[in-house]
PDB file of N, CA and C in Angstrom:
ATOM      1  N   UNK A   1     175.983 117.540  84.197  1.00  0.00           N
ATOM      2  CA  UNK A   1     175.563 118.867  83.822  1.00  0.00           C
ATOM      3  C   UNK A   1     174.047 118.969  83.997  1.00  0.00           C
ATOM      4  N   UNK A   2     173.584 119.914  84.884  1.00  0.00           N
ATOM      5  CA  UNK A   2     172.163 120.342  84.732  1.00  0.00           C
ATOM      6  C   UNK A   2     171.409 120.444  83.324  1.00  0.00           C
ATOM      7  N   UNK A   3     169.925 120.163  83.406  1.00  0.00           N
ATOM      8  CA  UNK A   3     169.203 120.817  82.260  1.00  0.00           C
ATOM      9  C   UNK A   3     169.096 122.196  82.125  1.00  0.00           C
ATOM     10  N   UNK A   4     169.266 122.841  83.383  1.00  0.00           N
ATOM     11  CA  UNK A   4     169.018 124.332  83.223  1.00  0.00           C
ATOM     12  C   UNK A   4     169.926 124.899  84.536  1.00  0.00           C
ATOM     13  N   UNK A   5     169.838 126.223  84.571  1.00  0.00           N
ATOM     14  CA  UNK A   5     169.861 126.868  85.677  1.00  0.00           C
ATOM     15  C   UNK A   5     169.365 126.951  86.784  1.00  0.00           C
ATOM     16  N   UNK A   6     168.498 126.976  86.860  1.00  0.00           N
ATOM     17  CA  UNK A   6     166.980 126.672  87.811  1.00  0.00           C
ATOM     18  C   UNK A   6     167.103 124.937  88.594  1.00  0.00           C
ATOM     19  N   UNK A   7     168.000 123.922  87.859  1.00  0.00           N
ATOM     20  CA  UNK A   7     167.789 122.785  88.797  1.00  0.00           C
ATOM     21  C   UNK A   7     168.399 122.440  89.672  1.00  0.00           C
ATOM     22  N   UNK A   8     167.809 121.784  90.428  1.00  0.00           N
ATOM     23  CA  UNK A   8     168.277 121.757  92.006  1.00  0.00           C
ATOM     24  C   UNK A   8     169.084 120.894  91.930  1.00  0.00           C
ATOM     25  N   UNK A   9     170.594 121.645  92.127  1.00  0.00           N
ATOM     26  CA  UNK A   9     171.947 120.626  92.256  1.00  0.00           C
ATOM     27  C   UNK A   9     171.595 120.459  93.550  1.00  0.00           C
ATOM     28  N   UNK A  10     171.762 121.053  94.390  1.00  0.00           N
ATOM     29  CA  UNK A  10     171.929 120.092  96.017  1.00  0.00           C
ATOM     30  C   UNK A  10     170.966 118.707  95.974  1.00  0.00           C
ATOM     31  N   UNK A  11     170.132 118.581  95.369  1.00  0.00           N
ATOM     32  CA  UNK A  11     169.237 116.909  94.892  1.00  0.00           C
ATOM     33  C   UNK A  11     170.242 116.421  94.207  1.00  0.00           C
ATOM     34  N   UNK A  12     170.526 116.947  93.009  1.00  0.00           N
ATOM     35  CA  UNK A  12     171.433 116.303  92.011  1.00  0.00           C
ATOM     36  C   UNK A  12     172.808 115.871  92.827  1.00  0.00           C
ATOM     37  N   UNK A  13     173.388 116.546  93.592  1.00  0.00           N
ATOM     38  CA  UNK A  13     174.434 116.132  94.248  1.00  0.00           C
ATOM     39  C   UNK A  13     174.572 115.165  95.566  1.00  0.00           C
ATOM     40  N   UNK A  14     173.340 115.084  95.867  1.00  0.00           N
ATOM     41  CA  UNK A  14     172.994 114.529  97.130  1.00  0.00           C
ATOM     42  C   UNK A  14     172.538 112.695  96.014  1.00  0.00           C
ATOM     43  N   UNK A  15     171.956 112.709  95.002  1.00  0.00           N
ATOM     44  CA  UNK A  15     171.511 111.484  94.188  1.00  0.00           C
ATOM     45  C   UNK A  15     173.022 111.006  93.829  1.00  0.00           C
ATOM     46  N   UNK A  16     173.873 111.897  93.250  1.00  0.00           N
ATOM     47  CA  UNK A  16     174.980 111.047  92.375  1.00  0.00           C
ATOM     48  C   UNK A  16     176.149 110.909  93.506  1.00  0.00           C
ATOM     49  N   UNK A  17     176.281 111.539  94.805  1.00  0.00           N
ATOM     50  CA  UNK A  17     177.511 110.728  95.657  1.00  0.00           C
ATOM     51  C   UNK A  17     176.700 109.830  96.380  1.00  0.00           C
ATOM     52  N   UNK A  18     175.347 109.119  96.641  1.00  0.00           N
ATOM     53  CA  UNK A  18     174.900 108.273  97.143  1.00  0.00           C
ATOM     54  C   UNK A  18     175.010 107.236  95.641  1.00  0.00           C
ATOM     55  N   UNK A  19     175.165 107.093  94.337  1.00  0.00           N
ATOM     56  CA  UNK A  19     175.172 106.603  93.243  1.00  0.00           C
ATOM     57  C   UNK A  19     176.792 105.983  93.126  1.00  0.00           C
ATOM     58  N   UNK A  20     177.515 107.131  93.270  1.00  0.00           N
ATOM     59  CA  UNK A  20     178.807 107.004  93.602  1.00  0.00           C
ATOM     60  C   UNK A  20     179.290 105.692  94.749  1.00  0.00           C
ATOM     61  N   UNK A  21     179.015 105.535  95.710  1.00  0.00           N
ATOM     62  CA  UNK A  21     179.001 105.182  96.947  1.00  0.00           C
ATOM     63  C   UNK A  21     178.375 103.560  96.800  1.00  0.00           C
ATOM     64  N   UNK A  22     177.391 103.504  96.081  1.00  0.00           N
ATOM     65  CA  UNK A  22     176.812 102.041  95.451  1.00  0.00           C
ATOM     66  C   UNK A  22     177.663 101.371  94.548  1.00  0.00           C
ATOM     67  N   UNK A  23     178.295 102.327  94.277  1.00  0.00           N
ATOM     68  CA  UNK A  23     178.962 101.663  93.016  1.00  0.00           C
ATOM     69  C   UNK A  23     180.563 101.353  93.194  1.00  0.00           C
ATOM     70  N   UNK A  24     180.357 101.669  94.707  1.00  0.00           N
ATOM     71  CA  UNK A  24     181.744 100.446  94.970  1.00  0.00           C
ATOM     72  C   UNK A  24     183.298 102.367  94.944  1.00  0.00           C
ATOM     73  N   UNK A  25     182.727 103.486  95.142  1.00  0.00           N
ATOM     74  CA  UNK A  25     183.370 104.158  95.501  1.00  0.00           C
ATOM     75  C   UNK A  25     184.436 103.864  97.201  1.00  0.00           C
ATOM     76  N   UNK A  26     185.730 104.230  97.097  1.00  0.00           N
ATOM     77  CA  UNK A  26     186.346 104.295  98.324  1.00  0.00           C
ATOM     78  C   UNK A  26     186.615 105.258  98.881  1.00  0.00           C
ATOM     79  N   UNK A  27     186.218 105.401 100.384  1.00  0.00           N
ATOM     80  CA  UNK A  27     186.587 106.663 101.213  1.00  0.00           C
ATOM     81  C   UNK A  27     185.595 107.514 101.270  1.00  0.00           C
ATOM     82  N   UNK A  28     186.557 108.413 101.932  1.00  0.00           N
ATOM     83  CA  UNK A  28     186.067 110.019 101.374  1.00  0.00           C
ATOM     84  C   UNK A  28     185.383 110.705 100.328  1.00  0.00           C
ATOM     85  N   UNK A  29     184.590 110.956  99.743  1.00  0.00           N
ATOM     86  CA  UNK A  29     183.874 111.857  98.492  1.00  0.00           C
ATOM     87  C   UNK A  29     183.800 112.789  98.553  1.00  0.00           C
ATOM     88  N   UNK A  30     183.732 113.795  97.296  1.00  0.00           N
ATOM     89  CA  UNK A  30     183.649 114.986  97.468  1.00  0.00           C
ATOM     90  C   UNK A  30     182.545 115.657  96.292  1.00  0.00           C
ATOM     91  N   UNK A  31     182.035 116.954  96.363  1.00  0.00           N
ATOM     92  CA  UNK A  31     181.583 117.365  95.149  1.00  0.00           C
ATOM     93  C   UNK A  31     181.660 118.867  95.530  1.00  0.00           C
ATOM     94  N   UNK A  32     181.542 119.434  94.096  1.00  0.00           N
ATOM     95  CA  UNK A  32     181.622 120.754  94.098  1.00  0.00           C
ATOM     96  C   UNK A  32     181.072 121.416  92.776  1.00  0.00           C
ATOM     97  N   UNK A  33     180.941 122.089  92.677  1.00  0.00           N
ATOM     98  CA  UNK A  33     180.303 123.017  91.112  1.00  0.00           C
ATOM     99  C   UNK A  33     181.307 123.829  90.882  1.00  0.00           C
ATOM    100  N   UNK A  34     181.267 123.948  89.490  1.00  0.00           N
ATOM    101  CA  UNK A  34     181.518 124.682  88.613  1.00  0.00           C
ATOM    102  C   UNK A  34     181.196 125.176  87.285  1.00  0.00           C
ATOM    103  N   UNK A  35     181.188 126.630  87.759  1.00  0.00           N
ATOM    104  CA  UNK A  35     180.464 127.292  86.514  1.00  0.00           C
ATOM    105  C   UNK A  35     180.827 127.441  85.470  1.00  0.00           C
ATOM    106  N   UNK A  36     179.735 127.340  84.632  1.00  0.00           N
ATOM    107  CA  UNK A  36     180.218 127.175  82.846  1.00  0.00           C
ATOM    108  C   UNK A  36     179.877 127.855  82.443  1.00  0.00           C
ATOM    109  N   UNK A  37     178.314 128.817  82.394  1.00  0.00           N
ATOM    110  CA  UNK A  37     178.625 130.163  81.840  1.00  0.00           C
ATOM    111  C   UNK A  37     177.094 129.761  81.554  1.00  0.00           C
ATOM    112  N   UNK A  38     176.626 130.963  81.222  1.00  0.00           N
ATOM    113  CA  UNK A  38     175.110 131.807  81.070  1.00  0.00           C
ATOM    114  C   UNK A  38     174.120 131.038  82.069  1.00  0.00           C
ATOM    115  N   UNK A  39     174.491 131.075  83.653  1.00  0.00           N
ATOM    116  CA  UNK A  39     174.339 130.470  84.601  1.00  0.00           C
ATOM    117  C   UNK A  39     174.009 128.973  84.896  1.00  0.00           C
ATOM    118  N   UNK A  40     174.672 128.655  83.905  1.00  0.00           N
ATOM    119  CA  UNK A  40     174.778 126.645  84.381  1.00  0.00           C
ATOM    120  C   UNK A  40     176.238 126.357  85.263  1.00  0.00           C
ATOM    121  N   UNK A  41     175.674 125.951  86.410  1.00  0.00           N
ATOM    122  CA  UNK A  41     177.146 125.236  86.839  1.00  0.00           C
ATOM    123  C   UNK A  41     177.100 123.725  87.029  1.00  0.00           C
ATOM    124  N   UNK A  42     178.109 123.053  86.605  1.00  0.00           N
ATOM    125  CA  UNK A  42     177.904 121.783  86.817  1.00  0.00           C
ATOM    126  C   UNK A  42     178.925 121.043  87.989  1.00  0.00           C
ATOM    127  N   UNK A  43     177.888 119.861  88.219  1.00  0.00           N
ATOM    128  CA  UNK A  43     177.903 119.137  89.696  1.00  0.00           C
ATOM    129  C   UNK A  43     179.420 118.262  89.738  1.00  0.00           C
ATOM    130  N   UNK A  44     180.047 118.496  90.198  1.00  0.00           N
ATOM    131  CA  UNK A  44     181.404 117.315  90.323  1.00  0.00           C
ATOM    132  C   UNK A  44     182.046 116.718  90.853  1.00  0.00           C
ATOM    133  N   UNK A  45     181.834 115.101  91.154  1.00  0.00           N
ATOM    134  CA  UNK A  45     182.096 114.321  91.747  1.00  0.00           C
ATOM    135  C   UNK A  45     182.786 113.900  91.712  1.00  0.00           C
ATOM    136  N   UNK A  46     183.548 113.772  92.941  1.00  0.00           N
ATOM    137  CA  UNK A  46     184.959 113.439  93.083  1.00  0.00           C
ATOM    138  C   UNK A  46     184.803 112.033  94.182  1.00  0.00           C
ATOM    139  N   UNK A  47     185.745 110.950  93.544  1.00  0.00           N
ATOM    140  CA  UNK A  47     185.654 109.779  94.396  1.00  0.00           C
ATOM    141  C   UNK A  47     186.642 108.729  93.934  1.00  0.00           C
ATOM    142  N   UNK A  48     187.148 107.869  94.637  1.00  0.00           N
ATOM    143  CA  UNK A  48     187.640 107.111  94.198  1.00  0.00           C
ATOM    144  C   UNK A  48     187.729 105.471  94.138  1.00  0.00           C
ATOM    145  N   UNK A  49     188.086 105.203  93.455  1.00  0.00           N
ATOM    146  CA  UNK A  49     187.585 103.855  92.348  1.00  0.00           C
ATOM    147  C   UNK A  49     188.672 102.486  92.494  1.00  0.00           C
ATOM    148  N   UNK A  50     188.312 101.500  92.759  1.00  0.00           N
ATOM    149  CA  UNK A  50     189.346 100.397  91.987  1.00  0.00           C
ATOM    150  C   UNK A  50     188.891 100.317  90.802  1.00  0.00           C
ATOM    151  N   UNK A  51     190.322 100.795  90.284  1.00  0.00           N
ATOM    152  CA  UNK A  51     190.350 101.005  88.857  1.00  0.00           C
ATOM    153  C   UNK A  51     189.688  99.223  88.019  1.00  0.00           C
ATOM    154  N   UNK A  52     190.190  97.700  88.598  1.00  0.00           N
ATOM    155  CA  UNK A  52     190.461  96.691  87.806  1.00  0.00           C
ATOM    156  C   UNK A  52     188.517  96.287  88.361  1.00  0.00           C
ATOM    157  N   UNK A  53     188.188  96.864  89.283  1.00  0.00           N
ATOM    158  CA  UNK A  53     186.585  96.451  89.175  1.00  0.00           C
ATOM    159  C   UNK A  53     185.682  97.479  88.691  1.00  0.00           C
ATOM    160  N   UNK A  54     186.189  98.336  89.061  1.00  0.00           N
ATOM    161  CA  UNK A  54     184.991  99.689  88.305  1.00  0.00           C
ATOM    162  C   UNK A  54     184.988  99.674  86.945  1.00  0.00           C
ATOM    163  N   UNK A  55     183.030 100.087  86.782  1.00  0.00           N
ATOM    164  CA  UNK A  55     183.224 100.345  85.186  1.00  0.00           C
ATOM    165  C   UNK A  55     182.356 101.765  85.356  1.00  0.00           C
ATOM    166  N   UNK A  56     183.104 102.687  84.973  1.00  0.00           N
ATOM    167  CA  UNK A  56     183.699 104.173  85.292  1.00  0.00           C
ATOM    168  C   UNK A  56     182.102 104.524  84.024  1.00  0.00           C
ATOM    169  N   UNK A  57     182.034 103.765  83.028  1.00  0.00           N
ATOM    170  CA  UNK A  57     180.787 104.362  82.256  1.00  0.00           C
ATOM    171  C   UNK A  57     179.609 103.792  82.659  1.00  0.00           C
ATOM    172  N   UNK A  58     179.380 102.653  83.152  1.00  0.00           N
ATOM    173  CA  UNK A  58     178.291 102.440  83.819  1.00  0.00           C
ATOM    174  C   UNK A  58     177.707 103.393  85.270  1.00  0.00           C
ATOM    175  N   UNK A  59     178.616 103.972  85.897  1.00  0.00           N
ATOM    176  CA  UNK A  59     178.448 104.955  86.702  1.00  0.00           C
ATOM    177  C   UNK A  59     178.177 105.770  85.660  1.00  0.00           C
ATOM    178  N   UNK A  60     178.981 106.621  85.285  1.00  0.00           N
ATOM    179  CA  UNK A  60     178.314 107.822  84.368  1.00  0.00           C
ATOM    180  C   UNK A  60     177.137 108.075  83.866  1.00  0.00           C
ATOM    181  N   UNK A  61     176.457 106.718  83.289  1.00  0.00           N
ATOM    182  CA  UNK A  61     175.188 106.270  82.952  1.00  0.00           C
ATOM    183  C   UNK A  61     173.970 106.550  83.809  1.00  0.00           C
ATOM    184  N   UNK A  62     174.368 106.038  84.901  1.00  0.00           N
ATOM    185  CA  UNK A  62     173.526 105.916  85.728  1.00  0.00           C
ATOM    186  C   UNK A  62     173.409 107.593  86.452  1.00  0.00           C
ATOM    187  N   UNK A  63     174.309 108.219  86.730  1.00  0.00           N
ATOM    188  CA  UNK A  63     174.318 109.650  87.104  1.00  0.00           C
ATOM    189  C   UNK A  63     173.501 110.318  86.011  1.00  0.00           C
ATOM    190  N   UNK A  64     173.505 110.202  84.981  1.00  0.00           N
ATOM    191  CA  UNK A  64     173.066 110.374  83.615  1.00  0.00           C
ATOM    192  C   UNK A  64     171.395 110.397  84.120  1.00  0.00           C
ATOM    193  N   UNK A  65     170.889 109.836  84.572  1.00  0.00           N
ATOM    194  CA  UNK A  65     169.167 109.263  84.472  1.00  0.00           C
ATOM    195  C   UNK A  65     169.128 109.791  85.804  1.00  0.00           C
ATOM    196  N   UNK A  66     169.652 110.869  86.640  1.00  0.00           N
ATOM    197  CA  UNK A  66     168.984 111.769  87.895  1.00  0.00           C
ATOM    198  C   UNK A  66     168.520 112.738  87.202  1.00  0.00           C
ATOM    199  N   UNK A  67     167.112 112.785  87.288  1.00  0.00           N
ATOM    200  CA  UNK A  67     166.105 113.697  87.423  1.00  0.00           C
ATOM    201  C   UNK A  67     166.557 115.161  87.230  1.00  0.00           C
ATOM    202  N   UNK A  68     166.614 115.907  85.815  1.00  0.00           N
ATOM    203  CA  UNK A  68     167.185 117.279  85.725  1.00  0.00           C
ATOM    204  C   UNK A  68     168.722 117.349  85.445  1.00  0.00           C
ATOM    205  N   UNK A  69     169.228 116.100  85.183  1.00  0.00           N
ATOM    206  CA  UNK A  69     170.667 115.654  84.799  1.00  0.00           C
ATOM    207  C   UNK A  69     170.141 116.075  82.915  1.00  0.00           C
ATOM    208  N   UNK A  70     171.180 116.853  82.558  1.00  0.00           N
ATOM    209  CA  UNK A  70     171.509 116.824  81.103  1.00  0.00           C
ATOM    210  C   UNK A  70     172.420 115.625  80.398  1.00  0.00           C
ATOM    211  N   UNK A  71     173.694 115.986  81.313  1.00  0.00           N
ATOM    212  CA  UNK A  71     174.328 114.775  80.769  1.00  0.00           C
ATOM    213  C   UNK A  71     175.291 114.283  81.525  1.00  0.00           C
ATOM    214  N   UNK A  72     176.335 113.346  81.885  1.00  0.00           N
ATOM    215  CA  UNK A  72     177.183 113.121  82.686  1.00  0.00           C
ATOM    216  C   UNK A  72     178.365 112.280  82.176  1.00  0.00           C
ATOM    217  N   UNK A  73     179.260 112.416  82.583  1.00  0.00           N
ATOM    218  CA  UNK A  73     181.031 111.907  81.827  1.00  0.00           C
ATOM    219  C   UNK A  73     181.854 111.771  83.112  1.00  0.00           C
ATOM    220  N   UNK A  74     182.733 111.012  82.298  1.00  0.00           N
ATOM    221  CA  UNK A  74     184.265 110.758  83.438  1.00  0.00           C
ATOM    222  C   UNK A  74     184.655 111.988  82.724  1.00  0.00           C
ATOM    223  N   UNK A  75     185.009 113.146  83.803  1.00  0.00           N
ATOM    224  CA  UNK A  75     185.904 114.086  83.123  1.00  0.00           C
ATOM    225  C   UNK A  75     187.171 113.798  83.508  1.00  0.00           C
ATOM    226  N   UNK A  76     187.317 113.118  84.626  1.00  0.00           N
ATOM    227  CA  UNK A  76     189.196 112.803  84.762  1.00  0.00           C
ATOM    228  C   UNK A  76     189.299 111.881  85.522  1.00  0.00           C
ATOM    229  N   UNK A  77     190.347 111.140  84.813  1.00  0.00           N
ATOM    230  CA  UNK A  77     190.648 110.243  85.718  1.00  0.00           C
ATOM    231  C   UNK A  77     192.785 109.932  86.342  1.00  0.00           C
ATOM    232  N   UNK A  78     192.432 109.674  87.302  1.00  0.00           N
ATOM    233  CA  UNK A  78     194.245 109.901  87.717  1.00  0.00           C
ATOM    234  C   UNK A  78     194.556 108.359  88.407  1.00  0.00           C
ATOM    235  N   UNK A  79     195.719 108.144  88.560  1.00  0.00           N
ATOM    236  CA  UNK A  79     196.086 106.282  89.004  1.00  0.00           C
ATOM    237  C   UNK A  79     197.293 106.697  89.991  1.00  0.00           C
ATOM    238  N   UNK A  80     196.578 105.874  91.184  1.00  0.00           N
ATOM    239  CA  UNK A  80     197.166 106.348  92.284  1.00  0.00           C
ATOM    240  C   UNK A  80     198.317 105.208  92.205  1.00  0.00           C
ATOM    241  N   UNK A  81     199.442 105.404  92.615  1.00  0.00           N
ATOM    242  CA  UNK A  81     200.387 104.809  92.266  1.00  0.00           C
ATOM    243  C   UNK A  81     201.472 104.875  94.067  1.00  0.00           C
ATOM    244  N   UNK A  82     202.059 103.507  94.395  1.00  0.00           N
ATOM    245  CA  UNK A  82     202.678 103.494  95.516  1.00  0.00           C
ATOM    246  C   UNK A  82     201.751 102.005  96.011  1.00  0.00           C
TER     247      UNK A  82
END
C-alpha cells in the first residue's frame, strides 16, 4: 500500500517484482492496482513461490522498506496442486 496518493507506483512496482524475482519467484509475474478509496490504489503482486523454500513474510518485509511503501502483506495465497 502506498503512503499517499501522489506516490509513484510505477517505481513501487517496478522495486517489488524485481524484489519478488530475488527472492526465488517462478515464471511469469504480474502486478496490477487496485483502488481502495479516497484515491489510494494499491500495488499487487502476483508471483509464484515454492511454497517448502519461500518465506512469504520475509518478502513482505522487504517490499515493506520501498521508498513510499506504507505497508505490505501476503494477501493470498493458493497451492497449486497436480
Amino acid at each position: 500500500m502506498p503512503e499517499s496518493p501522489e506516490t509513484d507506483r510505477k517505481e513501487i512496482t517496478e522495486i517489488a517484482l524485481r524484489i519478488a524475482k530475488e527472492n526465488g519467484a517462478i515464471g511469469q509475474m504480474q502486478s496490477k492496482e487496485d483502488p481502495i478509496g479516497f484515491g489510494l490504489v494499491a500495488v499487487l503482486v502476483l508471483a509464484m513461490y515454492d511454497v517448502n523454500t519461500s518465506d512469504f513474510e520475509a518478502i513482505a518485509a522487504k517490499m515493506g522498506e520501498i521508498p513510499g511503501v506504507e505497508s505490505a502483506e501476503v494477501a493470498k495465497m493458493d497451492l497449486a496442486l497436480g
